[in-house]
Every structure is written in structure tokens, then in C-alpha cells.
C-alpha atoms as a PDB file:
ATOM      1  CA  UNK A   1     -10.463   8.040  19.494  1.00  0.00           C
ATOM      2  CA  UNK A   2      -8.212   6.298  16.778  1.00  0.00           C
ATOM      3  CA  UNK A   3      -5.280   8.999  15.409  1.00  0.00           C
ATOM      4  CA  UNK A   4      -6.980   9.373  12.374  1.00  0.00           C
ATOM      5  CA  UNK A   5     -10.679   9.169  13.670  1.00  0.00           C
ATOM      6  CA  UNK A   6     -11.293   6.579  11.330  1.00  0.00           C
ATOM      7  CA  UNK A   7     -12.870   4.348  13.514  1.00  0.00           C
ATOM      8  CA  UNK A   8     -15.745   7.578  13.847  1.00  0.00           C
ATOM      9  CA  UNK A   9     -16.414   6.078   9.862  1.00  0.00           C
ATOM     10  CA  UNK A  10     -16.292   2.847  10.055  1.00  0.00           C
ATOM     11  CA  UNK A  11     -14.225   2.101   7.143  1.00  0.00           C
ATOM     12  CA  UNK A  12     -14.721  -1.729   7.706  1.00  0.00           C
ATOM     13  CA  UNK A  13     -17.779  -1.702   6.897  1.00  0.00           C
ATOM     14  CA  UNK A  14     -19.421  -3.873   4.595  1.00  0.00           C
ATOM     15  CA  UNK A  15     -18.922  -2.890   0.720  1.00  0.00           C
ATOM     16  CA  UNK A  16     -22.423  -3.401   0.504  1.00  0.00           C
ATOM     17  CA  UNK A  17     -22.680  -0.205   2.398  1.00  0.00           C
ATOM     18  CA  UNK A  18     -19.813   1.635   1.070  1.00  0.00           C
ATOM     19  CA  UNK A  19     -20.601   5.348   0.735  1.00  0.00           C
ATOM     20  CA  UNK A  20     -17.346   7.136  -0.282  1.00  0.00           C
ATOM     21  CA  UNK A  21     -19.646  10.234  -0.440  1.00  0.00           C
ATOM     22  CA  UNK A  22     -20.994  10.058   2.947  1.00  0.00           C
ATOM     23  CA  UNK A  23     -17.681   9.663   4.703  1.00  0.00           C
ATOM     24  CA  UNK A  24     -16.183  12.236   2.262  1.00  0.00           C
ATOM     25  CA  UNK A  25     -18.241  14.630   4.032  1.00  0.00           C
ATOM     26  CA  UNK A  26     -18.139  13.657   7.532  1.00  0.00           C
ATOM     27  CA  UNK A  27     -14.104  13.823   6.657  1.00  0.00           C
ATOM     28  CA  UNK A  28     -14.428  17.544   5.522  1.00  0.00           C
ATOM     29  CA  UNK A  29     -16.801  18.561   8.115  1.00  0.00           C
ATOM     30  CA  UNK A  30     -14.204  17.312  10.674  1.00  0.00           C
ATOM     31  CA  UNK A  31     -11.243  19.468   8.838  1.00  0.00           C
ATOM     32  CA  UNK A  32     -13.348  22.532   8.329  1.00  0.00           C
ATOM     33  CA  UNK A  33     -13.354  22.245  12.382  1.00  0.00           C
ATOM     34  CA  UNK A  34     -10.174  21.537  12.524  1.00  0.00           C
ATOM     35  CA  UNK A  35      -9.207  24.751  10.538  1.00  0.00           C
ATOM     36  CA  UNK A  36     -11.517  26.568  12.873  1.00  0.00           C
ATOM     37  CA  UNK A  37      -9.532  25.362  15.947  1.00  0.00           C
ATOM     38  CA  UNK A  38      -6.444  26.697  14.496  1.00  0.00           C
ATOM     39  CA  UNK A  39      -7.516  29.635  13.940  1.00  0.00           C
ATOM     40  CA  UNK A  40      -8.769  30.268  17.309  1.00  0.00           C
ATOM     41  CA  UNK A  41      -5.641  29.040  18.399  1.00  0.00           C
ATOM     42  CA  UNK A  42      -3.980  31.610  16.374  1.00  0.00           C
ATOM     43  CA  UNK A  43      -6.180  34.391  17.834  1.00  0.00           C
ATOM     44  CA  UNK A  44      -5.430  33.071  21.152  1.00  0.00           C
ATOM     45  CA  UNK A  45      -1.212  32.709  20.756  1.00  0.00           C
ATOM     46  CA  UNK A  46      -1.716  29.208  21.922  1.00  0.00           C
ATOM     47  CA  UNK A  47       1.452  27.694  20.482  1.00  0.00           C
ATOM     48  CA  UNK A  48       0.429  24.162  21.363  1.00  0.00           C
ATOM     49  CA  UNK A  49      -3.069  24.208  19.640  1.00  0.00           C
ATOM     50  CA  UNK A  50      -1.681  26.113  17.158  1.00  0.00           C
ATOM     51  CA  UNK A  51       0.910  23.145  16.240  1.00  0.00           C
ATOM     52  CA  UNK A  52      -1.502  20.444  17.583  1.00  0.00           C
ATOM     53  CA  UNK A  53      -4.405  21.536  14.848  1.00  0.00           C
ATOM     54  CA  UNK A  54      -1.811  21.972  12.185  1.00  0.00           C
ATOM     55  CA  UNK A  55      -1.490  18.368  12.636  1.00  0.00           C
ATOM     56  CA  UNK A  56      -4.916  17.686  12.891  1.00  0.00           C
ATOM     57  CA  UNK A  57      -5.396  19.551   9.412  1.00  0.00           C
ATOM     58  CA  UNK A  58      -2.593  17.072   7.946  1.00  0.00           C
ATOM     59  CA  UNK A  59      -4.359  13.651   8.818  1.00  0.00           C
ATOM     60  CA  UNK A  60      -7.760  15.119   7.358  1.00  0.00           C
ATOM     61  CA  UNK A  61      -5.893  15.715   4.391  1.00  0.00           C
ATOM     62  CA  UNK A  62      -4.669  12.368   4.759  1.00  0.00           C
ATOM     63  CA  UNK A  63      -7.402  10.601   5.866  1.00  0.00           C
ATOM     64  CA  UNK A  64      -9.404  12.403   2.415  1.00  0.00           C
ATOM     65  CA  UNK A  65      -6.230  10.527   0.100  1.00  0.00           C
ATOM     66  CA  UNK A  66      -7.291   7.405   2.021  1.00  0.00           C
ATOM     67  CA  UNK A  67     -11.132   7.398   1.262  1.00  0.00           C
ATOM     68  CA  UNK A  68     -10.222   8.073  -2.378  1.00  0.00           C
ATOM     69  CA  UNK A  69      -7.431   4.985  -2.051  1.00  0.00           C
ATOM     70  CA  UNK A  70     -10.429   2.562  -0.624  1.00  0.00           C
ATOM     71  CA  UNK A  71     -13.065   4.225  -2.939  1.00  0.00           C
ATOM     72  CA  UNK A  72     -10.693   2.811  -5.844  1.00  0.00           C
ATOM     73  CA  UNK A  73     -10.172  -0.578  -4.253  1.00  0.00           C
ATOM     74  CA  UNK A  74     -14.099  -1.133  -3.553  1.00  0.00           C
ATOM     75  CA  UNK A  75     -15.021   0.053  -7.259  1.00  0.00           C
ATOM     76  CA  UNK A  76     -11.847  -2.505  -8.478  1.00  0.00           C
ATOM     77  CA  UNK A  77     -13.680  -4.744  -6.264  1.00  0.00           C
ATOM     78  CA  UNK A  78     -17.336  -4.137  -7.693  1.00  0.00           C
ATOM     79  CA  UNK A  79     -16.087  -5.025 -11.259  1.00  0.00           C
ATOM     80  CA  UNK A  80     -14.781  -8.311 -10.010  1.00  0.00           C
ATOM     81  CA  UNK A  81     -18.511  -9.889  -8.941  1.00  0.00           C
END
């Protein structure tokens, strides 16, 4: 598993088969779990989940700026054919 689990989306993917939307919400659904961890983790007074899913939660956030970086590039792209 890549830092950033982008490997899980395949962001190399053709353009052909670009779905910004798709990945959008595999991205989310993998944050909204996130959050969940670290919350348990809370509950639990598990210091190192607690900080470990805090930095999950920032490279979903991250990882969401990205897909709206390459959505931009493969639309730039689109107008160029």
C-alpha cells in the first residue's frame, strides 16, 4: 500500500477512462473511515492511532486536492484533441 493509497485508484489510468467522480468517492469513502478510526481511537486513549489517523485524515484531504489537480489537467487535456 502506496502512502497515499493512490495506487488503490489507479490514477495512471488511461484518460479514456478518467472518472474524477468515481475516484472522488472511493477517496471520501476511505476518509469517512479514516475519521471513524480516529474516533475509536479517541474512545480507546490510543495515542498512536489517535496521531496515526490524524495523519491518515490529512493525505485524504490531500489526496481529494490531487484528484481535483489531475481532473483539471485531463479536462486541459480533452480541449487539446
Amino acid at each position: 500500500m502506496s502512502i497515499t493509497n493512490f495506487n488503490d485508484f489507479d490514477l495512471n489510468e488511461s484518460y479514456a477512462e478518467f472518472n474524477p467522480q468515481a475516484m472522488a468517492e472511493r477517496l471520501k469513502r476511505r476518509e469517512q473511515q479514516n475519521i471513524e478510526r480516529y474516533r475509536a481511537a479517541q474512545d480507546r486513549v490510543d495515542n498512536y492511532a489517535i496521531q496515526y489517523y490524524k495523519y491518515r485524515i490529512q493525505l485524504d484531504k490531500i489526496d481529494l486536492e490531487k484528484l481535483k489537480l489531475l481532473t483539471a489537467i485531463h479536462k486541459l487535456k480533452q480541449t487539446k484533441k
